[in-house]
Protein backbone atom coordinates (compact mmCIF):
# COMPACT_ATOMS: atom_id res chain seq x y z
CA UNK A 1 54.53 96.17 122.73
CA UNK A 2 57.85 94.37 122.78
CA UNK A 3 60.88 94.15 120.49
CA UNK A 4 61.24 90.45 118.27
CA UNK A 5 64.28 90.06 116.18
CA UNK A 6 63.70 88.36 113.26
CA UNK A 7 66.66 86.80 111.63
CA UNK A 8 66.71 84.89 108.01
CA UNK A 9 69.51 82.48 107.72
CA UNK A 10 70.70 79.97 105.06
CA UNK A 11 68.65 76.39 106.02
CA UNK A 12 71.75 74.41 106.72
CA UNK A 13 73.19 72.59 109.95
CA UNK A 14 74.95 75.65 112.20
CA UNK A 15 73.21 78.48 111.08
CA UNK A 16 70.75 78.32 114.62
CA UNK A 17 73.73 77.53 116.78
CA UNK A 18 75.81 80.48 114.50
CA UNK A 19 73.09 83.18 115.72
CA UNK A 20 72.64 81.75 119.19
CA UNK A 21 76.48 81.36 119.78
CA UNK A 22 76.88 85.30 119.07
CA UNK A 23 74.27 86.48 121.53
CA UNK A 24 75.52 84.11 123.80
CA UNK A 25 79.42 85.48 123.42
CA UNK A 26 77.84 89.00 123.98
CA UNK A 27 75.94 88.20 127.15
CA UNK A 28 72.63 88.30 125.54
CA UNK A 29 69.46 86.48 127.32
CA UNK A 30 66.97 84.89 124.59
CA UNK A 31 63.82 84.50 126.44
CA UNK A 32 62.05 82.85 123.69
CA UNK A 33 62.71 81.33 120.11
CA UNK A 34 60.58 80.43 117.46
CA UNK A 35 62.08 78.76 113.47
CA UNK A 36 60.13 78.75 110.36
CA UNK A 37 61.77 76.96 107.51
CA UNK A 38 61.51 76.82 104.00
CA UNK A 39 63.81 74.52 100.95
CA UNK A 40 66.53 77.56 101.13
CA UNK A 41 66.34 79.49 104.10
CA UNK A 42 65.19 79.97 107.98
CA UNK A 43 64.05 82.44 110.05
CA UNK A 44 64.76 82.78 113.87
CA UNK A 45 62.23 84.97 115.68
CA UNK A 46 63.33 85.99 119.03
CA UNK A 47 62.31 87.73 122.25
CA UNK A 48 66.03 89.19 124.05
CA UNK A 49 66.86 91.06 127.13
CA UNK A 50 68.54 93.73 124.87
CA UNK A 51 67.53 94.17 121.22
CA UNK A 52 69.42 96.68 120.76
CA UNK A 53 72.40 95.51 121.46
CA UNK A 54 70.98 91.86 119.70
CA UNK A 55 70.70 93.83 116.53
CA UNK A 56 74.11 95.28 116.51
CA UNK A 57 75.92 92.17 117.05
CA UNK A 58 73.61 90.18 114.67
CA UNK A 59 74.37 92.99 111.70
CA UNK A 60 77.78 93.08 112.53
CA UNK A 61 78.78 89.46 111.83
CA UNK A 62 77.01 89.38 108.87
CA UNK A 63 73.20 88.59 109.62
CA UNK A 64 70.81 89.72 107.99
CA UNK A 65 68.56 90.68 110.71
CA UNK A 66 65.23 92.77 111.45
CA UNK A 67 63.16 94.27 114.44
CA UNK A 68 59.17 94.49 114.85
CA UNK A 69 57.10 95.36 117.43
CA UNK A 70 54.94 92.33 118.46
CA UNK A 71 51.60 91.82 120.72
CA UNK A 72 52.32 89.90 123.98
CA UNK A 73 49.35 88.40 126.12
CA UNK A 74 49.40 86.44 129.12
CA UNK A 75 46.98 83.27 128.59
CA UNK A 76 45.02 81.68 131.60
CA UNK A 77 45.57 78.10 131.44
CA UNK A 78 41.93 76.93 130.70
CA UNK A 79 40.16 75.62 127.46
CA UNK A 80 39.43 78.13 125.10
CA UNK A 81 41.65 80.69 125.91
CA UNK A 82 43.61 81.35 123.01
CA UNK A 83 40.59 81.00 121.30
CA UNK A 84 39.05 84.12 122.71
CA UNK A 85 41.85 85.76 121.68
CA UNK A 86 41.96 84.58 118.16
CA UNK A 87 38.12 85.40 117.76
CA UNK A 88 38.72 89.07 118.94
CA UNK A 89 41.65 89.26 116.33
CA UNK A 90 39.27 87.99 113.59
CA UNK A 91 36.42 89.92 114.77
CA UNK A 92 38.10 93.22 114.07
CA UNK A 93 39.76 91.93 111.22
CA UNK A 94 43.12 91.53 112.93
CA UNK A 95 45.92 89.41 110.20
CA UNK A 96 48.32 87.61 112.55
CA UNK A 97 51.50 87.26 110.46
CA UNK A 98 53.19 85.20 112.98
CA UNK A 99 52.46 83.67 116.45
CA UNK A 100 54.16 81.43 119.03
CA UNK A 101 54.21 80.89 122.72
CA UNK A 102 56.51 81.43 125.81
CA UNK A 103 55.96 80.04 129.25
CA UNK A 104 56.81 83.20 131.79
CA UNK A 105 58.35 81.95 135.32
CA UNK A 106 56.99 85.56 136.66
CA UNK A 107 54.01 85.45 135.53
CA UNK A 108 53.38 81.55 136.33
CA UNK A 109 51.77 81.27 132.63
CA UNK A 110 52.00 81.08 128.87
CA UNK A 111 52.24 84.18 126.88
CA UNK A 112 50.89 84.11 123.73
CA UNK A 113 53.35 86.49 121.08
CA UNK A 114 52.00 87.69 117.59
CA UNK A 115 53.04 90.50 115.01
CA UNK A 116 49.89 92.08 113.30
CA UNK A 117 49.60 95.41 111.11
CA UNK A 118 48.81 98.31 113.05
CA UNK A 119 50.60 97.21 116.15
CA UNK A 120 49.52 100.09 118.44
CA UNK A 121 45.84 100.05 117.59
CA UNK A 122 45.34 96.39 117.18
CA UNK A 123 46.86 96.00 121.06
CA UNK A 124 44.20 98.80 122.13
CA UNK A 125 41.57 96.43 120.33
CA UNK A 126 42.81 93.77 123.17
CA UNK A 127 42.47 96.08 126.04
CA UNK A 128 39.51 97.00 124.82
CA UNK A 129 38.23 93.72 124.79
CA UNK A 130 39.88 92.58 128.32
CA UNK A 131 43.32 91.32 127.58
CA UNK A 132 46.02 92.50 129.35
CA UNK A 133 49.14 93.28 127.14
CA UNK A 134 52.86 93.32 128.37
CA UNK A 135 54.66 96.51 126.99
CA UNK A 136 58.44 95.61 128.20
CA UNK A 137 59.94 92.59 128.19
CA UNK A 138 60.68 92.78 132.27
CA UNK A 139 57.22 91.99 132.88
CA UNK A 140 57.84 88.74 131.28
């Protein structure tokens, strides 16, 4: 499993740029981003080259700011893909809290991130079932 910071912001013009303008003054890579929004406030998920270092910096200017492990799968590009996946999640019973997507230039495909309860066990329940799962972010 990988590291996602998940940072909740007031929703008002700047606060994106704020958080992206500090990892960017501390020489931090995002590989991928992701915003939900609601009337009063954001949150930025993100996939970085350092989280560690992400989470320091965030706290430390004043962001409120929290870390998860989340599921990462490579997707073929074909019809029903995803699907497969989302059909083994709901076959054992799997909630996704939150999912998006990142196109890997290694791997030459999409990677389909998602944060569920029991992250250890639910990625054995997807290599179980066929799925290969990246642990560390270098294989994206």
């Amino acid at each position: 499993m990988i590291t996602q910071l998940s940072v909740v912001v007031k929703n008002k013009p700047g606060s994106l740029r704020n958080v992206t303008k500090l990892l960017a003054e501390n020489q931090v890579n995002c590989f991928c981003i992701s915003t939900y929004d609601a009337p009063d406030f954001g949150i930025i998920r993100m996939i970085v080259d350092d989280p560690e270092k992400s989470y320091r910096v965030l706290e430390e200017n004043g962001e409120l700011v929290m870390k998860d492990r989340v599921i990462a799968i490579p997707m073929e590009n074909k019809p029903g893909f995803m699907s497969g996946i989302l059909d083994v999640a709901y076959r054992a019973n799997i909630n996704i809290d939150c999912l998006y997507s990142y196109i890997s230039d290694s791997l030459k495909s999409a990677v389909l991130i998602f944060r569920a309860e029991e992250g250890d066990e639910t990625e054995c329940i997807f290599r179980q079932n066929g799925y290969k799962t990246i642990s560390d972010i270098s294989e994206l």
